[in-house]
Structure formats: structure tokens, C-alpha cells
C-alpha atoms as a PDB file:
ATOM      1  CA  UNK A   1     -80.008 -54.376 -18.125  1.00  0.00           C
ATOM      2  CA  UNK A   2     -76.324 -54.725 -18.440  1.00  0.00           C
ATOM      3  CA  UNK A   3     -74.499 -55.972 -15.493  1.00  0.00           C
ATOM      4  CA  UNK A   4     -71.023 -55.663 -16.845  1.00  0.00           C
ATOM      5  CA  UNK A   5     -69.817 -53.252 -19.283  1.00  0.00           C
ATOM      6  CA  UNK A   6     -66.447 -54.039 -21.756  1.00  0.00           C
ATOM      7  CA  UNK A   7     -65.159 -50.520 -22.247  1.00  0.00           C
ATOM      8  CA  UNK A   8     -62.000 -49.766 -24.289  1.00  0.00           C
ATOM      9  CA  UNK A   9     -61.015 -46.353 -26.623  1.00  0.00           C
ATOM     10  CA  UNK A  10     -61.533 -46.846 -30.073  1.00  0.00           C
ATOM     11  CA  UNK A  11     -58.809 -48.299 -32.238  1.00  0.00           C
ATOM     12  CA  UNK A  12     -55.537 -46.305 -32.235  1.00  0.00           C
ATOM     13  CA  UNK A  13     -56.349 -43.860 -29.824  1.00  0.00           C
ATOM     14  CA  UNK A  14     -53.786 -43.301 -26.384  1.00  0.00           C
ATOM     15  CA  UNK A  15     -54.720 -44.242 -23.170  1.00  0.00           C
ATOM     16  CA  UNK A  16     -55.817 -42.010 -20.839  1.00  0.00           C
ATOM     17  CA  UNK A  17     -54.346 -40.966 -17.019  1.00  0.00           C
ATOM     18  CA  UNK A  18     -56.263 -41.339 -14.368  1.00  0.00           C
ATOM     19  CA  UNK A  19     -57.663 -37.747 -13.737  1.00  0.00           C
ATOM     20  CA  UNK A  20     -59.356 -38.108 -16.711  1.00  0.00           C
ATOM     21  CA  UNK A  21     -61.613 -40.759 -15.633  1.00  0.00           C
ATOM     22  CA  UNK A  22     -61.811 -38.359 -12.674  1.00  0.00           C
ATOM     23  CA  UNK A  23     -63.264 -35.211 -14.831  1.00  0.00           C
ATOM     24  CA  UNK A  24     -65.311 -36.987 -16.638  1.00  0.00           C
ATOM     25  CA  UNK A  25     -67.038 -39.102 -14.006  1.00  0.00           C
ATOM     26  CA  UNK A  26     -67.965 -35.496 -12.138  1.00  0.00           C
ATOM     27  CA  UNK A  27     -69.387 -34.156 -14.894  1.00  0.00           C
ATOM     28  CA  UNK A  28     -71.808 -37.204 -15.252  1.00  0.00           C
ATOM     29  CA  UNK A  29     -72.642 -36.206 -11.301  1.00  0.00           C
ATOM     30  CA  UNK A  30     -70.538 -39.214  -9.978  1.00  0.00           C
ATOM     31  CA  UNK A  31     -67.730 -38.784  -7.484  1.00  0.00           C
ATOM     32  CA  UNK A  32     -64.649 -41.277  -7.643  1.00  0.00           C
ATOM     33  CA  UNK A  33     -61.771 -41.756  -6.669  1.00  0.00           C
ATOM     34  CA  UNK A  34     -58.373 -43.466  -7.817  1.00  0.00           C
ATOM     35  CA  UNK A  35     -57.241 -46.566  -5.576  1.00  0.00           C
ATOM     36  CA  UNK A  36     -54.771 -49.507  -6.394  1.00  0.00           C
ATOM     37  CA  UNK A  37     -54.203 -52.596  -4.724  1.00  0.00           C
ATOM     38  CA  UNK A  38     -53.239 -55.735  -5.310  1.00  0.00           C
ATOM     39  CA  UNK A  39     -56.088 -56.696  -7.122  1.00  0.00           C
ATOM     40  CA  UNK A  40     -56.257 -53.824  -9.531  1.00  0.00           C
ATOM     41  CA  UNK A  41     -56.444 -50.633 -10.377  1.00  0.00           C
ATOM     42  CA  UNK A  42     -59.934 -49.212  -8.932  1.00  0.00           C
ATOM     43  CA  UNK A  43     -62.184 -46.061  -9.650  1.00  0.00           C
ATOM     44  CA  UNK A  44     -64.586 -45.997  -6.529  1.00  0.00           C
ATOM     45  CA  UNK A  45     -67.506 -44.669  -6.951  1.00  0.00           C
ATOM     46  CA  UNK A  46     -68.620 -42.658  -3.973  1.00  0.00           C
ATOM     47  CA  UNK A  47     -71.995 -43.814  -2.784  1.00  0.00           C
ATOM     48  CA  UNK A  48     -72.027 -46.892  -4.851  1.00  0.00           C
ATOM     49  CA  UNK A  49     -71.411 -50.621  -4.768  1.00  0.00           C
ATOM     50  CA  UNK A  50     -70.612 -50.965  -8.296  1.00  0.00           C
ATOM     51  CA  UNK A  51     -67.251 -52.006  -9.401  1.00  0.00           C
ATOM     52  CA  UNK A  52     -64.581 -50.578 -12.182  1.00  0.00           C
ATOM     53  CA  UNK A  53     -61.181 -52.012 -12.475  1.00  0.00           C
ATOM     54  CA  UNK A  54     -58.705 -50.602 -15.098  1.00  0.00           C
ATOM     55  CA  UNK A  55     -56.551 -51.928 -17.238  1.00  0.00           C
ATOM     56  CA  UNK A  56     -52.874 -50.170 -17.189  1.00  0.00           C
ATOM     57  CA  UNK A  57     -50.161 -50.242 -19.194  1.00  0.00           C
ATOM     58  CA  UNK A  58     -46.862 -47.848 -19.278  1.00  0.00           C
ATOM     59  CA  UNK A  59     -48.754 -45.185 -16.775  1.00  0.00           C
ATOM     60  CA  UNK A  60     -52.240 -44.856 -18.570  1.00  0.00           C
ATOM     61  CA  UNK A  61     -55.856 -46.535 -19.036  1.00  0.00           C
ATOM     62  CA  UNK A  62     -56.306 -48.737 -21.675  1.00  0.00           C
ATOM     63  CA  UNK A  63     -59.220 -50.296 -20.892  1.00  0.00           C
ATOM     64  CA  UNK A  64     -61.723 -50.676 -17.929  1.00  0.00           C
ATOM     65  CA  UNK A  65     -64.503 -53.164 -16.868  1.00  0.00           C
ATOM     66  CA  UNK A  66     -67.599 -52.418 -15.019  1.00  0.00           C
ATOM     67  CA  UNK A  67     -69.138 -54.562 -12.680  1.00  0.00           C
ATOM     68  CA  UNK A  68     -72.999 -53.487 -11.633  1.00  0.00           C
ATOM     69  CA  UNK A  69     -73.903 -53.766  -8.459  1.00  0.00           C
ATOM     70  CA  UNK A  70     -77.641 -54.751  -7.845  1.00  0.00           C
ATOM     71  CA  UNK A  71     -77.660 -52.596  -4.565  1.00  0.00           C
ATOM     72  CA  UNK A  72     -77.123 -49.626  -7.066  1.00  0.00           C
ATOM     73  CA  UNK A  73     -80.051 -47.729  -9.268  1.00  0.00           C
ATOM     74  CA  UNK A  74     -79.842 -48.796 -12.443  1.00  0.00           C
ATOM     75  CA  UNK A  75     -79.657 -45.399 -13.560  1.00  0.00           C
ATOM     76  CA  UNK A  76     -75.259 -46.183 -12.347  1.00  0.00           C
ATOM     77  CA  UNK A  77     -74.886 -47.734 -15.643  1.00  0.00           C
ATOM     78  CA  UNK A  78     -76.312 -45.001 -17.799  1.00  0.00           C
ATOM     79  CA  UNK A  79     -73.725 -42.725 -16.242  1.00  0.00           C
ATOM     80  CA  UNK A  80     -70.932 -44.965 -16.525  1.00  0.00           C
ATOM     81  CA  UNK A  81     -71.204 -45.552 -20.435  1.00  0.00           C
ATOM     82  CA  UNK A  82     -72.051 -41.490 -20.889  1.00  0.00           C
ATOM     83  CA  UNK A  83     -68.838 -40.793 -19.162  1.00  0.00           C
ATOM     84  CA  UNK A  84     -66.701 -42.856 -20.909  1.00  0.00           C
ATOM     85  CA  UNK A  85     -68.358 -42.162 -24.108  1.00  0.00           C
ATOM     86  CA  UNK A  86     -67.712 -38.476 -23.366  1.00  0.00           C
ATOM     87  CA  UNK A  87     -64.184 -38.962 -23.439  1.00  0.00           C
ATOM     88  CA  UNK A  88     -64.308 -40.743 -26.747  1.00  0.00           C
ATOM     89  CA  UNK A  89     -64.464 -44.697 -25.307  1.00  0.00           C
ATOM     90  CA  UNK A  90     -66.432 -47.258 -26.523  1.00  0.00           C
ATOM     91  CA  UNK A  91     -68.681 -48.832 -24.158  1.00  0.00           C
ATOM     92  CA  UNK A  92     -70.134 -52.775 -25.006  1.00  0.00           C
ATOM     93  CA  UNK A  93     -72.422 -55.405 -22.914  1.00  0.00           C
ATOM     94  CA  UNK A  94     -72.876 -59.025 -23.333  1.00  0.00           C
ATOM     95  CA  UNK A  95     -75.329 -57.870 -26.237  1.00  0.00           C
ATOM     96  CA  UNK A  96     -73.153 -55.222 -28.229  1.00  0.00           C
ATOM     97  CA  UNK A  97     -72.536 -51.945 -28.115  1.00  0.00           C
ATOM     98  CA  UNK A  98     -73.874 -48.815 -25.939  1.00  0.00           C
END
């Protein structure tokens, strides 16, 4: 099981705004949300304890981290790495690729 997930777009491809991250968690049946602080910039996941934090630079994504939450199903991480994957990310563990 993969606690934390290293996800990125593959080499030479733009980063992405925010509503994309938006689109293509609901189409993996995940609700989130957008929300900065001071400690990054967050997708919530409705309903789940799991964390993703954004990387940002000049407006857009260009990378993310994932953070699983053992309070969540397992089945969170699955959905994670198919959404990003569905816009064309690449999603890694500790162990390699997704």
C-alpha cells in the first residue's frame, strides 16, 4: 500500500489550473475543493482525511504530493493516481511507478 504518492506531468508538458484537478477528481467520484494557506496549496477531499498539497508556480500545478490517511479506505489511493493519470500525470510511490 502506498502511503504517499510523488505525482508530477510528464516531461515538457504545462501545468495545469486548478479546476482541472477539480474535473478530474469528480469524475473519479471524489469531491474537492481548492484551499490555500500558509502552508500550501490544498485539494480537500470531501469526506476524507487524506492529504494533497500542490506545487505552484506562475498560476498553475506543477506537481502535487499525496499524503494517505489511514482513517481513509484504501480504495482513496486508487482514485487519486486514476485521476491524475487521466489528465496525463504521472503518479510514483516509494517503490516506482503507478
Amino acid at each position: 500500500m502506498a502511503y504517499e504518492l510523488y505525482i508530477f506531468p510528464s516531461e515538457g508538458a504545462p501545468g495545469v489550473p486548478a479546476q482541472t484537478f477539480v474535473e478530474a477528481f469528480a469524475k473519479a467520484g471524489i469531491s474537492c475543493k481548492v484551499e490555500p494557506d500558509e502552508h500550501g496549496h490544498w485539494l480537500v477531499l470531501e469526506g476524507h482525511e487524506s492529504a494533497l498539497d500542490r506545487t505552484i508556480k506562475d498560476g498553475v500545478a506543477t506537481g502535487a504530493g499525496f499524503r494517505y490517511a489511514t482513517e481513509d479506505h484504501p480504495a482513496v489511493v486508487e482514485k487519486v493516481a486514476g485521476a491524475f493519470k487521466s489528465i496525463g500525470w504521472l503518479v510514483s510511490d516509494d517503490k516506482g511507478p503507478l
